[in-house]
PDB file of N, CA and C in Angstrom:
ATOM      1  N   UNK A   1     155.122  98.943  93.859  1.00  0.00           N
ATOM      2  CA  UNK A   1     154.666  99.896  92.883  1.00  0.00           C
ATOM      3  C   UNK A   1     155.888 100.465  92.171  1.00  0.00           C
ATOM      4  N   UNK A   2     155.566 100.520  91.010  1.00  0.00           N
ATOM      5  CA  UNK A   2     157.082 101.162  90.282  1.00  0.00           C
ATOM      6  C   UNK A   2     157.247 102.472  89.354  1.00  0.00           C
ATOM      7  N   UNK A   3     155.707 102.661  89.667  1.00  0.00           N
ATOM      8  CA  UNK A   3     155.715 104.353  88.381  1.00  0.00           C
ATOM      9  C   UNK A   3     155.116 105.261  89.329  1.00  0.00           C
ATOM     10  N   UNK A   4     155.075 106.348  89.531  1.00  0.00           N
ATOM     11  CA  UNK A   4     154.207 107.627  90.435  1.00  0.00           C
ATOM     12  C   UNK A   4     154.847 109.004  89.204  1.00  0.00           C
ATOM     13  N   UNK A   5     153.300 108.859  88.960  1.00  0.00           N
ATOM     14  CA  UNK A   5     153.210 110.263  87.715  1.00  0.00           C
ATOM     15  C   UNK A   5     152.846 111.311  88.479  1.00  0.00           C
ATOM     16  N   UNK A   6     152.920 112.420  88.278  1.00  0.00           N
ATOM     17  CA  UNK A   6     151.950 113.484  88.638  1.00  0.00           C
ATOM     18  C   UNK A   6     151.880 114.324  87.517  1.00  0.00           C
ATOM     19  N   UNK A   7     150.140 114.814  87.630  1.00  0.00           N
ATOM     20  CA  UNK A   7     149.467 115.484  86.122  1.00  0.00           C
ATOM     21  C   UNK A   7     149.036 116.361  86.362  1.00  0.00           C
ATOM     22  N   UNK A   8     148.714 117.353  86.206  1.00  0.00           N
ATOM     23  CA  UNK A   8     147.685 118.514  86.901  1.00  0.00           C
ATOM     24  C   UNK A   8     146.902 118.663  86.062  1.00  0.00           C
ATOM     25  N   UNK A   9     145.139 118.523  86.802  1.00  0.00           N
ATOM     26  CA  UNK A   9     144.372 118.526  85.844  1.00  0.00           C
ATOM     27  C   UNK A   9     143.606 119.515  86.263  1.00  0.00           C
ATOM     28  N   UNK A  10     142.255 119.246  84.998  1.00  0.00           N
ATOM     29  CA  UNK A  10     141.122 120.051  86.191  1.00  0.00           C
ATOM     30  C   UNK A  10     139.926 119.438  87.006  1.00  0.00           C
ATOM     31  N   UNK A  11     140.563 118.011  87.478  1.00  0.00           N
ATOM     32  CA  UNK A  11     140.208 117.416  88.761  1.00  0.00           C
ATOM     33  C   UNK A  11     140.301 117.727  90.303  1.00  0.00           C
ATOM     34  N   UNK A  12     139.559 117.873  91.224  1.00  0.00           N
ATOM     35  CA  UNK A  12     140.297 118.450  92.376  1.00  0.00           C
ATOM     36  C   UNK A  12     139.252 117.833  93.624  1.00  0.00           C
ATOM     37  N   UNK A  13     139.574 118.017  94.164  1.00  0.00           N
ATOM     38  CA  UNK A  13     138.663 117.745  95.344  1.00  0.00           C
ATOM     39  C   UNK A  13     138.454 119.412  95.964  1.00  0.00           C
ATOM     40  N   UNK A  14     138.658 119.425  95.374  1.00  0.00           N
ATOM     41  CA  UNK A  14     138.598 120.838  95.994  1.00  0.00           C
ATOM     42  C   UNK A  14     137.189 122.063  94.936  1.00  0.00           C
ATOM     43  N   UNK A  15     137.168 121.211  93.339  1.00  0.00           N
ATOM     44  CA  UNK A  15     136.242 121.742  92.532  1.00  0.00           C
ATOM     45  C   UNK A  15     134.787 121.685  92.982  1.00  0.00           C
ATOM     46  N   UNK A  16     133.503 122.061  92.632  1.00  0.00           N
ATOM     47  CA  UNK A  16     132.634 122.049  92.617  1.00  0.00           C
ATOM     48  C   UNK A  16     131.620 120.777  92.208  1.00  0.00           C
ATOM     49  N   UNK A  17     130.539 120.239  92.918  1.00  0.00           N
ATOM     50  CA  UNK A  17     130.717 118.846  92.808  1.00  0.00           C
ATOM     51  C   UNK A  17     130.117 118.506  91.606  1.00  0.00           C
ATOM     52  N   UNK A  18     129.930 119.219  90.885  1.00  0.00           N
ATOM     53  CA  UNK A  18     129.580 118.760  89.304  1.00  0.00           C
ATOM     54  C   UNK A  18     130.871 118.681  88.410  1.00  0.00           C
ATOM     55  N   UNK A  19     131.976 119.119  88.746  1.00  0.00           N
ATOM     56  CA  UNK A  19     133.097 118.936  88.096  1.00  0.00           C
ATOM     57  C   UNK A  19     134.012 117.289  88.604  1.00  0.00           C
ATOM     58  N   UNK A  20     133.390 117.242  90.474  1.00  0.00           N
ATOM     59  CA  UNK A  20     134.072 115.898  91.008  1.00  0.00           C
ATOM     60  C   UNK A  20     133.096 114.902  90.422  1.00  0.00           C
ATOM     61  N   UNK A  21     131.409 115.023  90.258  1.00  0.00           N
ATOM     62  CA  UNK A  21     130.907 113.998  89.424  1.00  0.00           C
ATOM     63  C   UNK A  21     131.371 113.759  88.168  1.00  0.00           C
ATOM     64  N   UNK A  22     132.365 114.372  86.871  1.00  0.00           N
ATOM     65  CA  UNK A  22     132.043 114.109  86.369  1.00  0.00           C
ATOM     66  C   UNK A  22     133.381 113.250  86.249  1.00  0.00           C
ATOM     67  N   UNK A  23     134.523 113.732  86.892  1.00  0.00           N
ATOM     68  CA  UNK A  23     135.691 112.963  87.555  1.00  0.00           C
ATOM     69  C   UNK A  23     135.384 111.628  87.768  1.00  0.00           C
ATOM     70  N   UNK A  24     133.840 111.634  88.785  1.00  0.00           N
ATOM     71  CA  UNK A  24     134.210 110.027  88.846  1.00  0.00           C
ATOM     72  C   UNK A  24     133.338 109.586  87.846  1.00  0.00           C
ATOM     73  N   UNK A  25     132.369 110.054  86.999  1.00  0.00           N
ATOM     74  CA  UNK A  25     132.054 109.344  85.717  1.00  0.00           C
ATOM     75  C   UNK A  25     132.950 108.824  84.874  1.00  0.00           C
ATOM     76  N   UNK A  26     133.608 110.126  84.676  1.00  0.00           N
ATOM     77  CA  UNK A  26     134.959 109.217  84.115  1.00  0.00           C
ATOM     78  C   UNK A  26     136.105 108.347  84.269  1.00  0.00           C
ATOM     79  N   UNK A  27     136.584 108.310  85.463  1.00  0.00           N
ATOM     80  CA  UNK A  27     137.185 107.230  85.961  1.00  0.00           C
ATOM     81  C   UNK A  27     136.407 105.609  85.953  1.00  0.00           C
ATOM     82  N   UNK A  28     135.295 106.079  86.653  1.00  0.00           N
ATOM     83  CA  UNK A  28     134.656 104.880  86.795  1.00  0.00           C
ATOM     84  C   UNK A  28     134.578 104.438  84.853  1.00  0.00           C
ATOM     85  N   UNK A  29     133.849 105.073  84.405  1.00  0.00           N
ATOM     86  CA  UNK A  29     133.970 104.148  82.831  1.00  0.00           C
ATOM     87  C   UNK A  29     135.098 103.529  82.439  1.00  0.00           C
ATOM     88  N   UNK A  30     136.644 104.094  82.879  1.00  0.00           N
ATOM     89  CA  UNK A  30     138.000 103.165  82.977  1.00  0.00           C
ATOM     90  C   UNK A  30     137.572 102.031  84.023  1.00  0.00           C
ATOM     91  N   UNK A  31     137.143 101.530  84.127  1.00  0.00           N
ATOM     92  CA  UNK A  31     136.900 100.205  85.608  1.00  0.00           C
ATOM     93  C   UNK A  31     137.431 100.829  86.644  1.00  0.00           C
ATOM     94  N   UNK A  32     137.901 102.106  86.891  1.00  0.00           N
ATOM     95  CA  UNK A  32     137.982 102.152  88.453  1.00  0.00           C
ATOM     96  C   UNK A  32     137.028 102.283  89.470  1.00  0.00           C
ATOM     97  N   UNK A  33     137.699 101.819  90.692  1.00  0.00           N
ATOM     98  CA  UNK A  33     136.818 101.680  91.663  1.00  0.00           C
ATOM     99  C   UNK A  33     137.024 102.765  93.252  1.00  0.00           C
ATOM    100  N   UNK A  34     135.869 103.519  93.226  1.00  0.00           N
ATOM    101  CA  UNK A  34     136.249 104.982  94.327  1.00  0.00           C
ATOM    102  C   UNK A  34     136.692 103.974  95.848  1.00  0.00           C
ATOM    103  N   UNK A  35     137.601 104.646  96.201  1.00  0.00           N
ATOM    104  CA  UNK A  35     137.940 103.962  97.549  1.00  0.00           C
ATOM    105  C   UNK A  35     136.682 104.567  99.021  1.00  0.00           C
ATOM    106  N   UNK A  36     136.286 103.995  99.324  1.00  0.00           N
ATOM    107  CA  UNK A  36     134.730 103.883 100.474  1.00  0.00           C
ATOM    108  C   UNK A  36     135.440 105.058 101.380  1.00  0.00           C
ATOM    109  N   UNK A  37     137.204 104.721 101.922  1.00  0.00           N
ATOM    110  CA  UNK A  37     137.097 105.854 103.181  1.00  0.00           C
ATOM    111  C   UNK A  37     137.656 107.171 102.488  1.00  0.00           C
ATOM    112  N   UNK A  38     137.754 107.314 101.384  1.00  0.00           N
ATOM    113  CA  UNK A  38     138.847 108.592 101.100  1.00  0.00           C
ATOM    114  C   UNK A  38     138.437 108.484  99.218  1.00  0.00           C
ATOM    115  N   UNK A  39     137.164 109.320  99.362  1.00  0.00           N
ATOM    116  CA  UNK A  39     136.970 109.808  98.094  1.00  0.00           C
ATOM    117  C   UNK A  39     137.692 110.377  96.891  1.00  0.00           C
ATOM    118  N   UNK A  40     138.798 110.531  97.069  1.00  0.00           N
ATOM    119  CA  UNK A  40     140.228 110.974  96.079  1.00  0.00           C
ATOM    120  C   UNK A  40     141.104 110.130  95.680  1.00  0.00           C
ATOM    121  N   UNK A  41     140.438 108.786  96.195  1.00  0.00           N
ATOM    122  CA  UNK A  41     140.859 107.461  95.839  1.00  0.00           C
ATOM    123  C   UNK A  41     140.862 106.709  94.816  1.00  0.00           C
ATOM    124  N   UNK A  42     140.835 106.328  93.994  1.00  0.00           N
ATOM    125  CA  UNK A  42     140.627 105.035  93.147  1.00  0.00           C
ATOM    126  C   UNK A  42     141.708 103.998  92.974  1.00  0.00           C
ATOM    127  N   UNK A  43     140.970 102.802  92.085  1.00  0.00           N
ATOM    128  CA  UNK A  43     141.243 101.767  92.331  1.00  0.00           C
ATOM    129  C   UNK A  43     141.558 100.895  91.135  1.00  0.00           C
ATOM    130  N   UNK A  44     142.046 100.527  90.404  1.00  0.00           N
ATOM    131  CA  UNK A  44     142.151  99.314  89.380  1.00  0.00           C
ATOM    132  C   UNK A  44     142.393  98.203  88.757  1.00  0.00           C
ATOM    133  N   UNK A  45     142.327  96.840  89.304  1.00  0.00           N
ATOM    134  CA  UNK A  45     142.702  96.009  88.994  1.00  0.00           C
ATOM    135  C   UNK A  45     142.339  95.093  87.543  1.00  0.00           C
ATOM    136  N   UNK A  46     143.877  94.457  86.858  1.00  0.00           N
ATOM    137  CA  UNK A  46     143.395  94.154  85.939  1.00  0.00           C
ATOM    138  C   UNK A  46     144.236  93.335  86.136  1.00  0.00           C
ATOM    139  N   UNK A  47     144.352  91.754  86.255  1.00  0.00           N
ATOM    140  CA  UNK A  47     145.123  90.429  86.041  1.00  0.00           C
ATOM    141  C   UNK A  47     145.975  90.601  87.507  1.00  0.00           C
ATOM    142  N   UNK A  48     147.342  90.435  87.114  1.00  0.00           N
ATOM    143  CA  UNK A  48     148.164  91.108  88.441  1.00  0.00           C
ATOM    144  C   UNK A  48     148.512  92.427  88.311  1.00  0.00           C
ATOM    145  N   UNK A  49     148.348  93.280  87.623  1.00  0.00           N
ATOM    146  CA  UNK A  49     148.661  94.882  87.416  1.00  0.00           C
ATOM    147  C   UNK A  49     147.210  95.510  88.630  1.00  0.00           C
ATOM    148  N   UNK A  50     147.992  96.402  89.118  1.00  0.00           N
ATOM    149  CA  UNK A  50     146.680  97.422  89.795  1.00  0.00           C
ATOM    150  C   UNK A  50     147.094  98.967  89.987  1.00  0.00           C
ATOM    151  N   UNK A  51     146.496  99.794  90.121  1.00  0.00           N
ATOM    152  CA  UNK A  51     146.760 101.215  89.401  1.00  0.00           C
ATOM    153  C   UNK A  51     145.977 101.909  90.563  1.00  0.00           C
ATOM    154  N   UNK A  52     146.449 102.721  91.217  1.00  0.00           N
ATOM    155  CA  UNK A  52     145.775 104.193  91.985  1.00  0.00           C
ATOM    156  C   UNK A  52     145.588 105.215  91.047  1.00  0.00           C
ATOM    157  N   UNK A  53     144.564 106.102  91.305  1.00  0.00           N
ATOM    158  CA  UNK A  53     144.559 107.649  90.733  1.00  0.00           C
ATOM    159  C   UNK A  53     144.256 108.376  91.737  1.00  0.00           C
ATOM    160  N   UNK A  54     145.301 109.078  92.727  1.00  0.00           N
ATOM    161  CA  UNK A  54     145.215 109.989  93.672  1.00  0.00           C
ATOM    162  C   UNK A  54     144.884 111.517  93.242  1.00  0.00           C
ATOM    163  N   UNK A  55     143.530 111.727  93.828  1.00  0.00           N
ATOM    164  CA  UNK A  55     143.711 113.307  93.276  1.00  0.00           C
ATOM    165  C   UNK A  55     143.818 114.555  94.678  1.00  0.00           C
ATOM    166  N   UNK A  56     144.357 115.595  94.550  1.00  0.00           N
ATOM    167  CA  UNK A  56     144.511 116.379  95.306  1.00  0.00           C
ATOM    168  C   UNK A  56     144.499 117.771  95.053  1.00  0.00           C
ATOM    169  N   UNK A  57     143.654 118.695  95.671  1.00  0.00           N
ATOM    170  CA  UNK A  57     143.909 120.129  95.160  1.00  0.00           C
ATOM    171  C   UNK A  57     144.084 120.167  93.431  1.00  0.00           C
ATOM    172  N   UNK A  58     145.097 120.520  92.390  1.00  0.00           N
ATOM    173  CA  UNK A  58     144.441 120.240  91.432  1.00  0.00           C
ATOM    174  C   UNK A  58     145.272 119.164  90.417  1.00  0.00           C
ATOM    175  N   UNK A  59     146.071 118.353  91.137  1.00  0.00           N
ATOM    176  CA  UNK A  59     146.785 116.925  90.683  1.00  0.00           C
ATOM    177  C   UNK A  59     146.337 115.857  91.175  1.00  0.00           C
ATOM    178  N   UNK A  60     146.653 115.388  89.562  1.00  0.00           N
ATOM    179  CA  UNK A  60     146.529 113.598  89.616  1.00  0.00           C
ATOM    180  C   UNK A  60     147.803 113.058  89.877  1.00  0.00           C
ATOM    181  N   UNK A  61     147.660 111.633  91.184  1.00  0.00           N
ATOM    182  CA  UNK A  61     148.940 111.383  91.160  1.00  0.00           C
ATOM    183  C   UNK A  61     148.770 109.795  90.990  1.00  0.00           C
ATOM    184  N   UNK A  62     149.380 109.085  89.760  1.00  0.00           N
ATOM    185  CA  UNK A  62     149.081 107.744  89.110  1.00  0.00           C
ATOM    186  C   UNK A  62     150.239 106.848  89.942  1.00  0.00           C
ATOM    187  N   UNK A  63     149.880 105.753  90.332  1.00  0.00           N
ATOM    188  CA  UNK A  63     150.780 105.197  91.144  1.00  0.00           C
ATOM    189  C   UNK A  63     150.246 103.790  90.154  1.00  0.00           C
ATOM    190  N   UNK A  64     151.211 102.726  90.322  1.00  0.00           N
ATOM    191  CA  UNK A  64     151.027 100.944  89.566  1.00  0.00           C
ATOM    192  C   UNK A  64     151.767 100.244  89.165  1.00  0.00           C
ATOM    193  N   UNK A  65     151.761  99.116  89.392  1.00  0.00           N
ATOM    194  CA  UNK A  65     153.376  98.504  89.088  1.00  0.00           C
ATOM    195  C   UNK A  65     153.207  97.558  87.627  1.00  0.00           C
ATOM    196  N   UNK A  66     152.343  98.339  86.839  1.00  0.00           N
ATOM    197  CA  UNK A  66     152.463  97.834  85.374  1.00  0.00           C
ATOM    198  C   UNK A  66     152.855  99.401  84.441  1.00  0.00           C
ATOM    199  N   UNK A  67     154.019  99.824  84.432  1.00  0.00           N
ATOM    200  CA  UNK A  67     154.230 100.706  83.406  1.00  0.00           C
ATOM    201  C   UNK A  67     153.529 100.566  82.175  1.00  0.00           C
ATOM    202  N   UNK A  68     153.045  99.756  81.439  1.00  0.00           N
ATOM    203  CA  UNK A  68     152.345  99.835  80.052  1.00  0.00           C
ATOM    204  C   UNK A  68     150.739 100.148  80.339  1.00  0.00           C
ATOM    205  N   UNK A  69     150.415  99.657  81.126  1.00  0.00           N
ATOM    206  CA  UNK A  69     148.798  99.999  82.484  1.00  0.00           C
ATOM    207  C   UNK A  69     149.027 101.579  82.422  1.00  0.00           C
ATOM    208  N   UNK A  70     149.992 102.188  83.026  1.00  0.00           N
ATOM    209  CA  UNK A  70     150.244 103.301  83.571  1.00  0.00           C
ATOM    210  C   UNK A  70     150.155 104.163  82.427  1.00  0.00           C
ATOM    211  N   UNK A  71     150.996 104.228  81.490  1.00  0.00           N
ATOM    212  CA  UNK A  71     150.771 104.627  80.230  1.00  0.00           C
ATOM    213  C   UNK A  71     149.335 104.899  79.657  1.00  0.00           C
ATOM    214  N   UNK A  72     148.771 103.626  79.405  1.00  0.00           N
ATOM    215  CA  UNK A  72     147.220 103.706  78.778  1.00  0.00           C
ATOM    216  C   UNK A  72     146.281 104.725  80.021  1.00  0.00           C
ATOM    217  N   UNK A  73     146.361 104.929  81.090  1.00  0.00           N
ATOM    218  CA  UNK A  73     145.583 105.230  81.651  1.00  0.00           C
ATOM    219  C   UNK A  73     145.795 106.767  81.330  1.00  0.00           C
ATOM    220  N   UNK A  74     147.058 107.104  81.729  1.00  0.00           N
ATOM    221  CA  UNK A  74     147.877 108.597  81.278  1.00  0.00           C
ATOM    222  C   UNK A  74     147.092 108.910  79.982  1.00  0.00           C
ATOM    223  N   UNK A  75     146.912 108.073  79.081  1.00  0.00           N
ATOM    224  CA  UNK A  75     146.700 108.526  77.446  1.00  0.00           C
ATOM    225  C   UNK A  75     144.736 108.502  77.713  1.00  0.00           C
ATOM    226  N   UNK A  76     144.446 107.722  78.173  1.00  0.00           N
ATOM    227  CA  UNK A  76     143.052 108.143  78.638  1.00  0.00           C
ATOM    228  C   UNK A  76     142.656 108.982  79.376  1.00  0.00           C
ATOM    229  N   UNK A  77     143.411 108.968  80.440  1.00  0.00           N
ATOM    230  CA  UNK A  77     142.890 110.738  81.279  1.00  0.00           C
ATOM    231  C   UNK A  77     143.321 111.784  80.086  1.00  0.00           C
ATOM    232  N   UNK A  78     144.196 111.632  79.365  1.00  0.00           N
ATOM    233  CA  UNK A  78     144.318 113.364  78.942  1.00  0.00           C
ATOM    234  C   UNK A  78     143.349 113.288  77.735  1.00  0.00           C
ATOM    235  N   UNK A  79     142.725 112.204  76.879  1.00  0.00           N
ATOM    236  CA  UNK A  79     141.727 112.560  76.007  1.00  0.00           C
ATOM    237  C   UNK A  79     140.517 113.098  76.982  1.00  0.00           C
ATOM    238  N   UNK A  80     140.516 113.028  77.760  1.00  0.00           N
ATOM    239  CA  UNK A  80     139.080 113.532  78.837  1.00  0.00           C
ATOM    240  C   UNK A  80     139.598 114.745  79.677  1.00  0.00           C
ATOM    241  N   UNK A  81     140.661 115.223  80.206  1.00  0.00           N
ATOM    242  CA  UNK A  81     140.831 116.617  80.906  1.00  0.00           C
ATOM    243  C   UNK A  81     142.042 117.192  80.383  1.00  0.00           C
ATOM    244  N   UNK A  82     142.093 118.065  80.428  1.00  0.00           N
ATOM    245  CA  UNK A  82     143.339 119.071  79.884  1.00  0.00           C
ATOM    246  C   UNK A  82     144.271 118.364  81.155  1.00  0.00           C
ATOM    247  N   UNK A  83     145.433 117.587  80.360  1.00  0.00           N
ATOM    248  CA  UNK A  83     146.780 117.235  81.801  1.00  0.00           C
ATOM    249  C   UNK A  83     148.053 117.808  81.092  1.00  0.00           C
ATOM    250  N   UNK A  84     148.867 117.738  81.817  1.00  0.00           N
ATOM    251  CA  UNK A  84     150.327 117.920  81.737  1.00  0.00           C
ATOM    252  C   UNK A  84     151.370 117.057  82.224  1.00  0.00           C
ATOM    253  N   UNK A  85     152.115 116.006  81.503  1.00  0.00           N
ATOM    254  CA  UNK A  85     152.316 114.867  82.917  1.00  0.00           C
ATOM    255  C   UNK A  85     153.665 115.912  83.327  1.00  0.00           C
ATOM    256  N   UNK A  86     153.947 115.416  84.144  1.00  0.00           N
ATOM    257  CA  UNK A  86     154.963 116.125  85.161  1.00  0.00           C
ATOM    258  C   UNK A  86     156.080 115.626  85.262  1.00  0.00           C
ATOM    259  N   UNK A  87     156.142 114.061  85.053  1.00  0.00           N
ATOM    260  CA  UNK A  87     157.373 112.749  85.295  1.00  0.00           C
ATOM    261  C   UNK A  87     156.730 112.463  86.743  1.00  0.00           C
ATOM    262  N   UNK A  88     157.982 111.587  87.329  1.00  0.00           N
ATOM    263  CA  UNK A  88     157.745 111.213  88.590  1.00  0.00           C
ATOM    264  C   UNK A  88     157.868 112.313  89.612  1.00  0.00           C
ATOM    265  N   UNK A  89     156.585 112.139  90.564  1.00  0.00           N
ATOM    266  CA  UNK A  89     156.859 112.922  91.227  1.00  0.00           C
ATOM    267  C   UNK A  89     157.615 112.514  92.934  1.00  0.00           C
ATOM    268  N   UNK A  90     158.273 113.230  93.517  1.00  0.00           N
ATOM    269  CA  UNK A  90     159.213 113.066  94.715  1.00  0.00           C
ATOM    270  C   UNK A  90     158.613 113.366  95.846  1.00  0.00           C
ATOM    271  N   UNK A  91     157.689 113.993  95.727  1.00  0.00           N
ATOM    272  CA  UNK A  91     156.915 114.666  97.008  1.00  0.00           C
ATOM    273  C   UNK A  91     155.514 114.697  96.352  1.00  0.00           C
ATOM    274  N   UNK A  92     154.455 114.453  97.661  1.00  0.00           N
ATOM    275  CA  UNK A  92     153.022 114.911  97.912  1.00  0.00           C
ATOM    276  C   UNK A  92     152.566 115.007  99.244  1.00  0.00           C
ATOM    277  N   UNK A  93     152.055 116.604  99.214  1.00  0.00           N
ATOM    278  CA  UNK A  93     151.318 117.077 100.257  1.00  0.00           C
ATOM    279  C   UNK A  93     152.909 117.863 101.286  1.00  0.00           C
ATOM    280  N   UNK A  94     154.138 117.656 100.628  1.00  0.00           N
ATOM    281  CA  UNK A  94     154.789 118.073 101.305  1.00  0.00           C
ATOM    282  C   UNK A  94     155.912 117.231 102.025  1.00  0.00           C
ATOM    283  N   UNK A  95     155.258 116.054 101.573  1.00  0.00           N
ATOM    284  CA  UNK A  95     155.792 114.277 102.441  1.00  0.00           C
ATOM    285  C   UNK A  95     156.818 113.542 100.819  1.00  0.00           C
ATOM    286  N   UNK A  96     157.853 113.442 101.428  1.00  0.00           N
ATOM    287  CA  UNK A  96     158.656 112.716 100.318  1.00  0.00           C
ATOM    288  C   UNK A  96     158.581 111.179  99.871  1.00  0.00           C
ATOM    289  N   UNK A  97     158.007 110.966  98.350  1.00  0.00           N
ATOM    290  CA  UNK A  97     158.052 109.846  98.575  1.00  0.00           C
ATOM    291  C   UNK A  97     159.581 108.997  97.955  1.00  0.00           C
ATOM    292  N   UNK A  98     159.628 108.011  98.481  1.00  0.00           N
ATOM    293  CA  UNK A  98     160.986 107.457  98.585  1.00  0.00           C
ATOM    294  C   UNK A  98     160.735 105.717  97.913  1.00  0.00           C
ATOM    295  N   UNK A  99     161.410 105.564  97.094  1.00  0.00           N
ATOM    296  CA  UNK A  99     161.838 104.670  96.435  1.00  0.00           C
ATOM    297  C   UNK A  99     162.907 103.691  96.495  1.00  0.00           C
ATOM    298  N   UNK A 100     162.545 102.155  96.533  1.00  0.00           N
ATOM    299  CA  UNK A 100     164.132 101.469  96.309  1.00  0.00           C
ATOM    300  C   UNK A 100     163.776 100.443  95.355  1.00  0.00           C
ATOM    301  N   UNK A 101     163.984 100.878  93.929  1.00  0.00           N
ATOM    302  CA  UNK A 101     163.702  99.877  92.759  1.00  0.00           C
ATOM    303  C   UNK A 101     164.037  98.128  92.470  1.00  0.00           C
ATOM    304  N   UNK A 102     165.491  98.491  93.584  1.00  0.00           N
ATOM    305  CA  UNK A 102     165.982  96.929  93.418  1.00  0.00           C
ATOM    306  C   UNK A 102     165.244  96.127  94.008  1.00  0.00           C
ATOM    307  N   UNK A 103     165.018  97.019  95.585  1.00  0.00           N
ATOM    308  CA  UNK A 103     164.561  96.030  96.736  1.00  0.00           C
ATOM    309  C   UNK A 103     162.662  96.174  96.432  1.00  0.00           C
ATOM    310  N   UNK A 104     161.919  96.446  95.630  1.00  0.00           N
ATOM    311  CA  UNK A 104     160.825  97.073  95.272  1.00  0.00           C
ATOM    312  C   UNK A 104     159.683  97.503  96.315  1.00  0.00           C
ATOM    313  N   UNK A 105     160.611  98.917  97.037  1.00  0.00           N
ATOM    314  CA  UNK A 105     160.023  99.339  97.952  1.00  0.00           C
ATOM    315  C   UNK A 105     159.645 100.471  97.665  1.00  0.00           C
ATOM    316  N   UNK A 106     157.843 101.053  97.728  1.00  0.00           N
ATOM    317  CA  UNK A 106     157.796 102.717  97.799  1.00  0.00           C
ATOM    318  C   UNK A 106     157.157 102.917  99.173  1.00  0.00           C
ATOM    319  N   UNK A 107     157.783 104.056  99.772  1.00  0.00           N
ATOM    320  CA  UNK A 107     157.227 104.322 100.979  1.00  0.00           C
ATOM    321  C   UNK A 107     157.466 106.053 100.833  1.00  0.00           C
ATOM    322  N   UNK A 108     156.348 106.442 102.241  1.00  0.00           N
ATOM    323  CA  UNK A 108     156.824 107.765 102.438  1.00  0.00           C
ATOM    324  C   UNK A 108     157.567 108.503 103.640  1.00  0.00           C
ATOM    325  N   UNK A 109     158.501 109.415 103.713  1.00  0.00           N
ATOM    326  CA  UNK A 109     159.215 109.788 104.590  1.00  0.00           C
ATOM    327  C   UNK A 109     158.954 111.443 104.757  1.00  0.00           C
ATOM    328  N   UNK A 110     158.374 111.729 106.347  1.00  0.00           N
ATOM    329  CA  UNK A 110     157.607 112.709 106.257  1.00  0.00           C
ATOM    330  C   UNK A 110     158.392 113.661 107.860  1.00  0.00           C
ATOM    331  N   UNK A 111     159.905 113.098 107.744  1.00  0.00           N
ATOM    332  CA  UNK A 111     160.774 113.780 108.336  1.00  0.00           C
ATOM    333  C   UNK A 111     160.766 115.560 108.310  1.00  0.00           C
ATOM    334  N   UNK A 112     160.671 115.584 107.019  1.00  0.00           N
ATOM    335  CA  UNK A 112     160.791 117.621 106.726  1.00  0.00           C
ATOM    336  C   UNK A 112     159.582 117.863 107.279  1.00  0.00           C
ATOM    337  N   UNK A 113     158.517 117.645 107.408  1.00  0.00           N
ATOM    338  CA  UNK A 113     157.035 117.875 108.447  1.00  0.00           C
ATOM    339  C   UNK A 113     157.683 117.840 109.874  1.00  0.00           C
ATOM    340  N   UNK A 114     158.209 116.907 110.269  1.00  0.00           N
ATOM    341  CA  UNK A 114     158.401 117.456 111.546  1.00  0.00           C
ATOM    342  C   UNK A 114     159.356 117.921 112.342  1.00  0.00           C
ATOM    343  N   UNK A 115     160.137 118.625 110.893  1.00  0.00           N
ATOM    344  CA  UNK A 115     161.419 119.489 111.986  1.00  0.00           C
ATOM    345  C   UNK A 115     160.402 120.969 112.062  1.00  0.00           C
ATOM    346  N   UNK A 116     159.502 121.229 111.222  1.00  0.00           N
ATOM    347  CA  UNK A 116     158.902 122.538 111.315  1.00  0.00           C
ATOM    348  C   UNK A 116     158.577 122.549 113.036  1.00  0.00           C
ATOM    349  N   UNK A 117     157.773 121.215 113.285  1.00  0.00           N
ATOM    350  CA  UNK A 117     157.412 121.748 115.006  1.00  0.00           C
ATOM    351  C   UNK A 117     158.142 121.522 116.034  1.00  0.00           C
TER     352      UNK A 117
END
């Protein structure tokens, strides 16, 4: 994966479920597809490009290893919710995510979680 946006919208899992229906009305009309175990999921495949839209509390976080994919989707969520893109983001939920562009690795490193205990 090579892009991770974060947007803050007024998507949430956390909203009222006429605001998460209409979230996934609209996603779904982009071809995405809700992930079965983890409703804050989606899904997109198009040729070899494929695209996440993670939502949480009240951010979107766009993950896909077609930057021009990534783009169009960015320019379609914000004609449909008030966003803000953010750039890449380094952290979610508190957990760092970590990057190695050459070697094309994203993973997460969730070390600062457990010096707290």
């Amino acid at each position: 994966m090579s892009v991770v946006s974060k947007c803050p919208s007024t998507a949430s899992n956390k909203l009222p479920k006429s605001e998460t229906r209409r979230f996934d009305k609209v996603i779904w009309g982009y071809d995405f597809i809700k992930n079965e175990h983890d409703p804050c999921v989606y899904k997109k495949i198009s040729g070899s490009s494929v695209a996440y839209v993670v939502l949480y509390v009240d951010d979107i976080l766009l993950i896909g290893n077609d930057v021009k994919m990534l783009g169009d989707i960015k320019a379609w969520l914000s004609t449909q919710f008030f966003m803000k893109d953010m750039g890449e983001a380094s952290y979610i939920l508190g957990i760092k995510i970590y990057r190695d562009r050459s070697r094309r690795i994203l993973g997460l490193i969730q070390s600062s979680s457990l010096r707290k205990f």
